[in-house]
C-alpha atoms as a PDB file:
ATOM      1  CA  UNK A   1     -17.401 -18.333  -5.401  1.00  0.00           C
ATOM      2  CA  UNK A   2     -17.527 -21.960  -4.147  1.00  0.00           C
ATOM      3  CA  UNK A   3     -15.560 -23.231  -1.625  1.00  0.00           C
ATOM      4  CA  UNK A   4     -13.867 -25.573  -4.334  1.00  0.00           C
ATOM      5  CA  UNK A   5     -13.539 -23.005  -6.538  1.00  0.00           C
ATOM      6  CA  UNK A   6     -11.780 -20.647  -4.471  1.00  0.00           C
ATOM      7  CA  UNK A   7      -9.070 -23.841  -2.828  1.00  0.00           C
ATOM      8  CA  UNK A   8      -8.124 -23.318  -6.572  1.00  0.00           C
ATOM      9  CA  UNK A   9      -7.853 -19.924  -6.507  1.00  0.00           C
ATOM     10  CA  UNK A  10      -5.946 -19.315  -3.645  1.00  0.00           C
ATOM     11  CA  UNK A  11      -2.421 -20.429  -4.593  1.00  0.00           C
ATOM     12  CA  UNK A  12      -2.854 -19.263  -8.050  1.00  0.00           C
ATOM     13  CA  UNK A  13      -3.519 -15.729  -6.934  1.00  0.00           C
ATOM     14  CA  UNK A  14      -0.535 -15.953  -4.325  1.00  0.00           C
ATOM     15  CA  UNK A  15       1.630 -17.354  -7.235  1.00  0.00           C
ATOM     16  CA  UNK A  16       0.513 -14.238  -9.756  1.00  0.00           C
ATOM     17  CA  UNK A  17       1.004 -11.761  -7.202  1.00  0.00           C
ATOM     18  CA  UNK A  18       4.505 -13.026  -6.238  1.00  0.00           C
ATOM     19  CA  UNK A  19       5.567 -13.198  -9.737  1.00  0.00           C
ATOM     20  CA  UNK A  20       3.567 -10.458 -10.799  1.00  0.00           C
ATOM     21  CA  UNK A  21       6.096  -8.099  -8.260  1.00  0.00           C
ATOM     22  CA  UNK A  22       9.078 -10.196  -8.525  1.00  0.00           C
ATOM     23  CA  UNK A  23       9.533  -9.456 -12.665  1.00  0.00           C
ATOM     24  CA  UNK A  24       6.711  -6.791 -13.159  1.00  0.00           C
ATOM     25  CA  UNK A  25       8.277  -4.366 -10.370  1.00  0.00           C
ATOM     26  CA  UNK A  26      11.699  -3.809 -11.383  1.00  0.00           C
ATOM     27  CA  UNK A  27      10.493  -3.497 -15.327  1.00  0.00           C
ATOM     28  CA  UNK A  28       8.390  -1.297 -14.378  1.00  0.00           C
ATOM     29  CA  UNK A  29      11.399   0.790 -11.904  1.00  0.00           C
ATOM     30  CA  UNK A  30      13.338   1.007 -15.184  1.00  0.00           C
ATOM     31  CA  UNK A  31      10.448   2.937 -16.734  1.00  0.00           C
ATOM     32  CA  UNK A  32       9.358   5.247 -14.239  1.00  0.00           C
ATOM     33  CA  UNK A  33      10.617   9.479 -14.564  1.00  0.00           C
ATOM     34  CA  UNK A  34      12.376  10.619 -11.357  1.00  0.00           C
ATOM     35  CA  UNK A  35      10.520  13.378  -9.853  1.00  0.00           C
ATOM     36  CA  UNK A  36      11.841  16.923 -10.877  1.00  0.00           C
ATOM     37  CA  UNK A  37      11.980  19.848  -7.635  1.00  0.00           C
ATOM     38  CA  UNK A  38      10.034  22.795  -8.249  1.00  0.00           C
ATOM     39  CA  UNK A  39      10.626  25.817 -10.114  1.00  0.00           C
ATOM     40  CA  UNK A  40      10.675  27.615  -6.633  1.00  0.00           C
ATOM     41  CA  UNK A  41      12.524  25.159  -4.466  1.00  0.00           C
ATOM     42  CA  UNK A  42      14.986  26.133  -2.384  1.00  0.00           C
ATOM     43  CA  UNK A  43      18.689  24.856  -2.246  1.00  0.00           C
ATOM     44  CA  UNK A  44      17.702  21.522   0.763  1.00  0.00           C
ATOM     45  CA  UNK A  45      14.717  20.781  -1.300  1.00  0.00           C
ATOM     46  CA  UNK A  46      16.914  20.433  -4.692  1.00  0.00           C
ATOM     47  CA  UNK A  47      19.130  18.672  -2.890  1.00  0.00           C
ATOM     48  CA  UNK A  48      16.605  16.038  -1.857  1.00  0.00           C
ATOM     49  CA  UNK A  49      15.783  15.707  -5.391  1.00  0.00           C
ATOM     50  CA  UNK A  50      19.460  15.430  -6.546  1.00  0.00           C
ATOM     51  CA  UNK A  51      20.605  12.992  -4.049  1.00  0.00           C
ATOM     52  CA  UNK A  52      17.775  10.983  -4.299  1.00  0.00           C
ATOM     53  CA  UNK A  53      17.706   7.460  -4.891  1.00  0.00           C
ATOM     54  CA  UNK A  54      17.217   6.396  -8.371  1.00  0.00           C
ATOM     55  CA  UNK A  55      14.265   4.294  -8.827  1.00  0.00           C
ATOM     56  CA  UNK A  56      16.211   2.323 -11.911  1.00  0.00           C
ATOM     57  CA  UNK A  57      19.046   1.474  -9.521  1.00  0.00           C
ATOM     58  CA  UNK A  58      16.227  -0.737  -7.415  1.00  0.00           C
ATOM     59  CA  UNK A  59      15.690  -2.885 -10.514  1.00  0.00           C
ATOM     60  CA  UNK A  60      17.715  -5.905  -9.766  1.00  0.00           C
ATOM     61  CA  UNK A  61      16.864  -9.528  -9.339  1.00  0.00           C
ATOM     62  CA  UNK A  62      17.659  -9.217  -5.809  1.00  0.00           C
ATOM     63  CA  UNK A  63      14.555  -6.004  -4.858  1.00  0.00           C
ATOM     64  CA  UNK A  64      12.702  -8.800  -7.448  1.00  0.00           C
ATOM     65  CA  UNK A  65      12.946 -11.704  -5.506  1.00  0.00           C
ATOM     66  CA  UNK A  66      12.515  -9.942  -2.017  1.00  0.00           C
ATOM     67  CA  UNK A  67       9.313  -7.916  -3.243  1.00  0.00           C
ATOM     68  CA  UNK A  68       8.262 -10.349  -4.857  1.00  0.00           C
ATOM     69  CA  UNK A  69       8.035 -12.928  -1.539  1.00  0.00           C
ATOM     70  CA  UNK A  70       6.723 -10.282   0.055  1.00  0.00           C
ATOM     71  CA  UNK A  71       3.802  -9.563  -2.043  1.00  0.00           C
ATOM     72  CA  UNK A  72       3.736 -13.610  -2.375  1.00  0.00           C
ATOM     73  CA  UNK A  73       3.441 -14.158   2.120  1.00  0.00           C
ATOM     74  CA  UNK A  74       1.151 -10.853   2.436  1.00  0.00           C
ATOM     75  CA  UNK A  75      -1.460 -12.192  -0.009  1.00  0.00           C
ATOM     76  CA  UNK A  76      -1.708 -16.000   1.648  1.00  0.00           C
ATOM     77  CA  UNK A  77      -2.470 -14.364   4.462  1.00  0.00           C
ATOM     78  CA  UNK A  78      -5.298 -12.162   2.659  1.00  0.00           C
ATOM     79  CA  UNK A  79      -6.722 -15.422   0.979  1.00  0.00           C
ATOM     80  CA  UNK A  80      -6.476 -16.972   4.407  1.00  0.00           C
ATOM     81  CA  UNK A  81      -8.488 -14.276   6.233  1.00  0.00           C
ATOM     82  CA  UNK A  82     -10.710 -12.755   3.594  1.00  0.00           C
ATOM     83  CA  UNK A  83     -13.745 -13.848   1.213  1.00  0.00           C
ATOM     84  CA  UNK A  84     -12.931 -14.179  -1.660  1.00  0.00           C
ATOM     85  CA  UNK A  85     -15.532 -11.923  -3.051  1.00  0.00           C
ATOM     86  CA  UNK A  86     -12.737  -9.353  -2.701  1.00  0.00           C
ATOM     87  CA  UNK A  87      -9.492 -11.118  -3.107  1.00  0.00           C
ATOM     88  CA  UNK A  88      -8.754  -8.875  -6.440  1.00  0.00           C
ATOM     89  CA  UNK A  89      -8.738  -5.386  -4.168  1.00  0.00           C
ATOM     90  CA  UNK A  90      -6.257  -7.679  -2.033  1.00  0.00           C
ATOM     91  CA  UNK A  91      -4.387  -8.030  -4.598  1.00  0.00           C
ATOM     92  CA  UNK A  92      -4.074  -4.675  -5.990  1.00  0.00           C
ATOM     93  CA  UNK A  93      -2.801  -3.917  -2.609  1.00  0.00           C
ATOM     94  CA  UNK A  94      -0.493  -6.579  -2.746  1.00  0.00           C
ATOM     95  CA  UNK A  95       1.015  -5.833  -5.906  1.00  0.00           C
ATOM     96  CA  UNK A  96       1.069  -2.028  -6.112  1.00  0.00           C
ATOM     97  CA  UNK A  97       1.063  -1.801  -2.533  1.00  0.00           C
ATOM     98  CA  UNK A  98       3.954  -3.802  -1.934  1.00  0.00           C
ATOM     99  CA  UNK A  99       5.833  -2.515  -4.514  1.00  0.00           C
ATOM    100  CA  UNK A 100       5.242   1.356  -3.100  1.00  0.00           C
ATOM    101  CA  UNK A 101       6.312   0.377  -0.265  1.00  0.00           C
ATOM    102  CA  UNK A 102       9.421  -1.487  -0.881  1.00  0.00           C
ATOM    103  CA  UNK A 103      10.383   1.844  -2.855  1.00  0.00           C
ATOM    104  CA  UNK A 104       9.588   3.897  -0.253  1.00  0.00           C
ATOM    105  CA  UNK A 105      11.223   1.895   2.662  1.00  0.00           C
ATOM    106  CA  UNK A 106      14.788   1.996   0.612  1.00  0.00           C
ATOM    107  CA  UNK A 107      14.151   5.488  -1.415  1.00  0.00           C
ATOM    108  CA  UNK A 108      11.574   7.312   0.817  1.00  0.00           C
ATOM    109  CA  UNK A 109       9.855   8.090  -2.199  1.00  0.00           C
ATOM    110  CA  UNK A 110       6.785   6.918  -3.091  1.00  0.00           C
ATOM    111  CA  UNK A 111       6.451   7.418  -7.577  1.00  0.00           C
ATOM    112  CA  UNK A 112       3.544   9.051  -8.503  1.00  0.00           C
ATOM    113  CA  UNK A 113       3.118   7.206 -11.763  1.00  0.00           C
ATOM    114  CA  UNK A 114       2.683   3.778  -9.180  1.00  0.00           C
ATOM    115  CA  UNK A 115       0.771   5.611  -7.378  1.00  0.00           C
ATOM    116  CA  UNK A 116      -1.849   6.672 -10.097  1.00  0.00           C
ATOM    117  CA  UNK A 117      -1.923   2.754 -11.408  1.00  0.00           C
ATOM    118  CA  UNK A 118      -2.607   1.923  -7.940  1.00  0.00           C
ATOM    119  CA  UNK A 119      -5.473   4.407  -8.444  1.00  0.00           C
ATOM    120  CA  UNK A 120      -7.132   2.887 -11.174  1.00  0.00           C
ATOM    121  CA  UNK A 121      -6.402  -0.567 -10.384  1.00  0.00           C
ATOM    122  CA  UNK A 122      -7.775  -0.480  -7.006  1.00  0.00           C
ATOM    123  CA  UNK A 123     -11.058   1.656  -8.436  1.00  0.00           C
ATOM    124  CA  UNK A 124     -11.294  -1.270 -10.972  1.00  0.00           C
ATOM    125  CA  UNK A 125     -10.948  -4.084  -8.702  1.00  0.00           C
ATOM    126  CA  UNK A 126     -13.544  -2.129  -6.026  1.00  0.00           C
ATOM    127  CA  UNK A 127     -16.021  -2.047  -9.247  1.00  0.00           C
ATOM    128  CA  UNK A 128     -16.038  -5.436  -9.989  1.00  0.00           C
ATOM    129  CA  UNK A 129     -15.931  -7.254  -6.377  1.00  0.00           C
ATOM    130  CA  UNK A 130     -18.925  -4.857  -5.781  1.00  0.00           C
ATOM    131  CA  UNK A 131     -20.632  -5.485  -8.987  1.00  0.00           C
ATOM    132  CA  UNK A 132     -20.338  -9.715  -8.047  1.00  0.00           C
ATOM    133  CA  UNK A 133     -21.620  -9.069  -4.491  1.00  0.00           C
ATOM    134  CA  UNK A 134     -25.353  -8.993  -3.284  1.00  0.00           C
ATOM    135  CA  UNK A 135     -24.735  -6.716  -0.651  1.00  0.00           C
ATOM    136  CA  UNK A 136     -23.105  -4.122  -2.968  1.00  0.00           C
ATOM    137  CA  UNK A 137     -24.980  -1.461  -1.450  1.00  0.00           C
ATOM    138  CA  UNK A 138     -23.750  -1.483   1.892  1.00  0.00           C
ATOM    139  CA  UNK A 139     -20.219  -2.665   1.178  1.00  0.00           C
ATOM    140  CA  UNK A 140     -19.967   0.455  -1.561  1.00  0.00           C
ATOM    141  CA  UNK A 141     -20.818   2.902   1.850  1.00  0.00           C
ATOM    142  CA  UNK A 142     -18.496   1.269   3.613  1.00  0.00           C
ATOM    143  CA  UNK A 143     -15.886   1.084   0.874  1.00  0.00           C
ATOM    144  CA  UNK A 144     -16.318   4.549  -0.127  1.00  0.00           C
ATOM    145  CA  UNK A 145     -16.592   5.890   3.547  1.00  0.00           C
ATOM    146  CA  UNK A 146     -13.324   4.153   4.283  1.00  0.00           C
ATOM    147  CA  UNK A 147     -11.689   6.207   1.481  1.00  0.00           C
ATOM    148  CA  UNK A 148     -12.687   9.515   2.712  1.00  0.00           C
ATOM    149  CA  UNK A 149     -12.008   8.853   6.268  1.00  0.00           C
ATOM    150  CA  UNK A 150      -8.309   7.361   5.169  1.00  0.00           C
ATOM    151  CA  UNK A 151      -7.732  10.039   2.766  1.00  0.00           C
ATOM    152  CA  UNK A 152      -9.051  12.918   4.002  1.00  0.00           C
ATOM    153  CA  UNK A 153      -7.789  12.033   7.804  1.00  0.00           C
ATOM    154  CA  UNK A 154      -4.494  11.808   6.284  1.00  0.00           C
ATOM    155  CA  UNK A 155      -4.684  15.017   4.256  1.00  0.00           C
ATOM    156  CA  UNK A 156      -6.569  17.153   7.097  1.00  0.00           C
ATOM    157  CA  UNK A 157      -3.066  15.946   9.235  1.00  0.00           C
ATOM    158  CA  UNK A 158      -0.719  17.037   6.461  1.00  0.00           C
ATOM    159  CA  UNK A 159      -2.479  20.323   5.605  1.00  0.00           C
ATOM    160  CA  UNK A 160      -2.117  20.879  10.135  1.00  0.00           C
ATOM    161  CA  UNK A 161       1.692  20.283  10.341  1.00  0.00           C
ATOM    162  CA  UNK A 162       1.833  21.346   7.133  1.00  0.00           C
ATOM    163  CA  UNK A 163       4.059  18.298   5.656  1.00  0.00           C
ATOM    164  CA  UNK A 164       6.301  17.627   9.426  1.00  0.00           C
ATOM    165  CA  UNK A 165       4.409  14.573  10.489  1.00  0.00           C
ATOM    166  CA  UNK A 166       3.796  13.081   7.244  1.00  0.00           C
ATOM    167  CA  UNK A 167       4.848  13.228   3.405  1.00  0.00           C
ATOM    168  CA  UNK A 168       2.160  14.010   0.512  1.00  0.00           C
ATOM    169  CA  UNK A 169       2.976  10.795  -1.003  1.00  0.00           C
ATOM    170  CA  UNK A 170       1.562   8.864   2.052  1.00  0.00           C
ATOM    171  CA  UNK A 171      -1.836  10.711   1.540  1.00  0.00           C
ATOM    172  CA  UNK A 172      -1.944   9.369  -2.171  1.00  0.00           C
ATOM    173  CA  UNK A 173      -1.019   5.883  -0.667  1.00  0.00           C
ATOM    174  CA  UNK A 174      -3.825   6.234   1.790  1.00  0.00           C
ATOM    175  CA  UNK A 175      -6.990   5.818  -0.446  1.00  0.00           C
ATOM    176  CA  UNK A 176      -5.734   2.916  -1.872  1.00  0.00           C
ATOM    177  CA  UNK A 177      -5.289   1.507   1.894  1.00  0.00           C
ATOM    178  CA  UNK A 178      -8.940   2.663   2.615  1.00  0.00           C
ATOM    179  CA  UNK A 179     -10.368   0.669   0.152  1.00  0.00           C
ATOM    180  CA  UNK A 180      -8.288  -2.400   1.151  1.00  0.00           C
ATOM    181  CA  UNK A 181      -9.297  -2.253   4.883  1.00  0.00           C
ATOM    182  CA  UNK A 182     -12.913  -0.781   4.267  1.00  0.00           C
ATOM    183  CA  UNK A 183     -13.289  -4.593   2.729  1.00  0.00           C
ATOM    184  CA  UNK A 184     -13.396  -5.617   6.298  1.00  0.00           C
ATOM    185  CA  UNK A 185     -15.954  -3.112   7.376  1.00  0.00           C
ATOM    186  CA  UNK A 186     -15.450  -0.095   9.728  1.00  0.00           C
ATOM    187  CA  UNK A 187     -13.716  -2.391  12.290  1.00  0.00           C
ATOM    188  CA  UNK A 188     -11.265  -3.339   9.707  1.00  0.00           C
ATOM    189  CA  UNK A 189     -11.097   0.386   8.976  1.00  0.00           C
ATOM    190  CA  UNK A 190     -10.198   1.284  12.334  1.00  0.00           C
ATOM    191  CA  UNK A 191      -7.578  -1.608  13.041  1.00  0.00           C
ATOM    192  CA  UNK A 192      -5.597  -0.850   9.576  1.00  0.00           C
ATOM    193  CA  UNK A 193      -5.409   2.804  10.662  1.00  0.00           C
ATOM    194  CA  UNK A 194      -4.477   1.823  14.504  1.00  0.00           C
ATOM    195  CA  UNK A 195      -1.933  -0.930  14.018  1.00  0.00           C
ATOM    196  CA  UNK A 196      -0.614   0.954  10.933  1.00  0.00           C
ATOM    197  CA  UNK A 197       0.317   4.305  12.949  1.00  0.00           C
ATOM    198  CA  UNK A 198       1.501   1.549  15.498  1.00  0.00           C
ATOM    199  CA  UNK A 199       3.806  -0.078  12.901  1.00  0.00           C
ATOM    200  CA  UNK A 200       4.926   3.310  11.547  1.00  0.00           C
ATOM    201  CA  UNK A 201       5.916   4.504  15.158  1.00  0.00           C
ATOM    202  CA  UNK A 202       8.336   1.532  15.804  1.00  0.00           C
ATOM    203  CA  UNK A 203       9.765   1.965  12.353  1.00  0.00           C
ATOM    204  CA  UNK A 204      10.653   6.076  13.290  1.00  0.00           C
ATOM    205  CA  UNK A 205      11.866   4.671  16.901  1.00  0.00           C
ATOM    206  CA  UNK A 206      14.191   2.477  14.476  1.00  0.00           C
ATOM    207  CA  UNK A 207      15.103   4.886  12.125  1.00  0.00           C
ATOM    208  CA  UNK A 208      15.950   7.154  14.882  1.00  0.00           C
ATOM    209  CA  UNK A 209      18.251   4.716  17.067  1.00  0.00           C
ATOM    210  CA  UNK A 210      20.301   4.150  13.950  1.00  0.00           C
ATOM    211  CA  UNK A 211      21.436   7.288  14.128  1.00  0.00           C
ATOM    212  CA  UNK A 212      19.566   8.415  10.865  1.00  0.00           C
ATOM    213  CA  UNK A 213      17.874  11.796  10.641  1.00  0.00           C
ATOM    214  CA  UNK A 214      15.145  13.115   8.691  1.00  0.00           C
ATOM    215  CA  UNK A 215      11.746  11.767   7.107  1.00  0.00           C
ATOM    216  CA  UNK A 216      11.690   7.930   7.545  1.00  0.00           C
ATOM    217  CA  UNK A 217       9.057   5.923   5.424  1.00  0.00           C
ATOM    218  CA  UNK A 218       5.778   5.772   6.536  1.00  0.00           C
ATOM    219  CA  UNK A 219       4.565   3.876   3.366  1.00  0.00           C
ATOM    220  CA  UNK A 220       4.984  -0.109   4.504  1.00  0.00           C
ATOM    221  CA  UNK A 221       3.802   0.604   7.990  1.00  0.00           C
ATOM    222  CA  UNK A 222       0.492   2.325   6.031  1.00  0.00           C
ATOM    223  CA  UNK A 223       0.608  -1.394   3.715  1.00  0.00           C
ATOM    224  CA  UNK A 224       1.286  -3.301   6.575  1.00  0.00           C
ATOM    225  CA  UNK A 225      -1.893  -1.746   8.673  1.00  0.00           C
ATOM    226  CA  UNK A 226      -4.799  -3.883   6.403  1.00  0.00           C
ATOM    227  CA  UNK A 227      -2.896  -7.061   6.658  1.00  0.00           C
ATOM    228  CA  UNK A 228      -2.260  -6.983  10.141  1.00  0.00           C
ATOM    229  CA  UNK A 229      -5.626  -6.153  10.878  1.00  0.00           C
ATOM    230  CA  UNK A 230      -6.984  -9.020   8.966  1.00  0.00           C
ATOM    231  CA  UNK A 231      -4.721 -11.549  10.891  1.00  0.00           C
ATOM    232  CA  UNK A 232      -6.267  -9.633  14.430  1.00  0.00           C
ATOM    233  CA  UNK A 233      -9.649  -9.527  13.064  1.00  0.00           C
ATOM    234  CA  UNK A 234      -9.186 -13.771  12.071  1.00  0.00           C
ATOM    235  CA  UNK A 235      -7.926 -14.440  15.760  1.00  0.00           C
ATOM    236  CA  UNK A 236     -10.593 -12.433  17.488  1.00  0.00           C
ATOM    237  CA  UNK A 237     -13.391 -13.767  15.660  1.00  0.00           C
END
């Protein structure tokens, strides 16, 4: 893409994004089915379920605008710090992304119907940056590798403490960040993983001091990771 080409670009994409959350997320919060407990759950695990959040009560102008600002600020910095060869995984990340984790941060849910779309959207965005890019080869290894090692580092850590440290839902989530931060290459990798775990620890140190008392959500500290990499990675290079 030339440089003229992408000036153009830029704000457009931060525009679509932020408007893309703002009205697409809490449309698509009215549609989603809350998440029904197993047949074999016991009594604390239906009561998760039944106390729950609703994801239809988030749908309000006010999660809109918010998200939607969010997902706005985190992609200007991702057009600011990346090529643009892969702005569209950026933005899958900072649509889907954002809106998991605003979800997550008030519900401590993250919706597997999201998460699915986030699924395809990201594969389909990976596909077509890599089909556009000369060096397809190598960024596919590292794209792919940084899926496995997200994924299955997160699920070889659930599977240990068997669901204590970390929720199912923030494996799913992790693939998606994989992709995102394998864009940067294996230092990318490692820095979205690092300063993500480093984000998520001051968020349970939070959730803690306010007096609050079981799982806290890990899911924006996992979305944060990538784009606070990117903004380390800019500065040190």
């Amino acid at each position: 893409m030339a440089a003229n080409q992408g000036l153009l670009v830029a704000p457009a994409l931060v525009v679509v994004v932020g408007v893309a959350v703002g009205l697409g997320g809490p449309a698509l919060l009215r549609r989603l089915p809350e998440p029904v407990p197993p047949a074999d759950a016991d009594d604390d695990t239906r009561s998760d379920y039944l106390t729950k959040i609703s994801y239809r009560s988030l749908a309000t102008g006010r999660f809109g605008l918010i998200t939607g600002l969010v997902a706005a600020a985190l992609t200007a910095v991702a057009v600011l710090t990346q090529p643009p060869g892969y702005w569209a995984v950026w933005a899958v990340v900072g649509t889907i992304g954002v809106l998991l984790a605003a979800v997550d941060a008030i519900t401590t849910w993250l919706p597997s119907p999201a998460m699915r779309l986030g699924w395809v959207a990201g594969a389909v965005a990976v596909l077509a940056c890599l089909a556009a890019d000369p060096d397809r080869i190598a960024m596919a290894i590292r794209i792919g590798g940084s899926v496995l090692i997200a994924g299955g580092g997160y699920l070889l850590l659930w599977m240990i403490t068997r669901g204590r440290a970390i929720a199912f839902g923030d494996v799913r989530l992790m693939p998606l960040i994989g992709a995102v931060a394998g864009t940067m290459g294996w230092a990318g990798l490692y820095w979205s993983l690092l300063l993500g775990s480093l984000i998520g620890a001051v968020i349970g140190v939070v959730w803690l001091t306010t007096g609050r008392r079981g799982p806290f959500p890990y899911g924006p500290a996992l979305v944060s990771g990538p784009y606070a990499a990117a903004v380390l990675i800019s500065v040190l290079q």
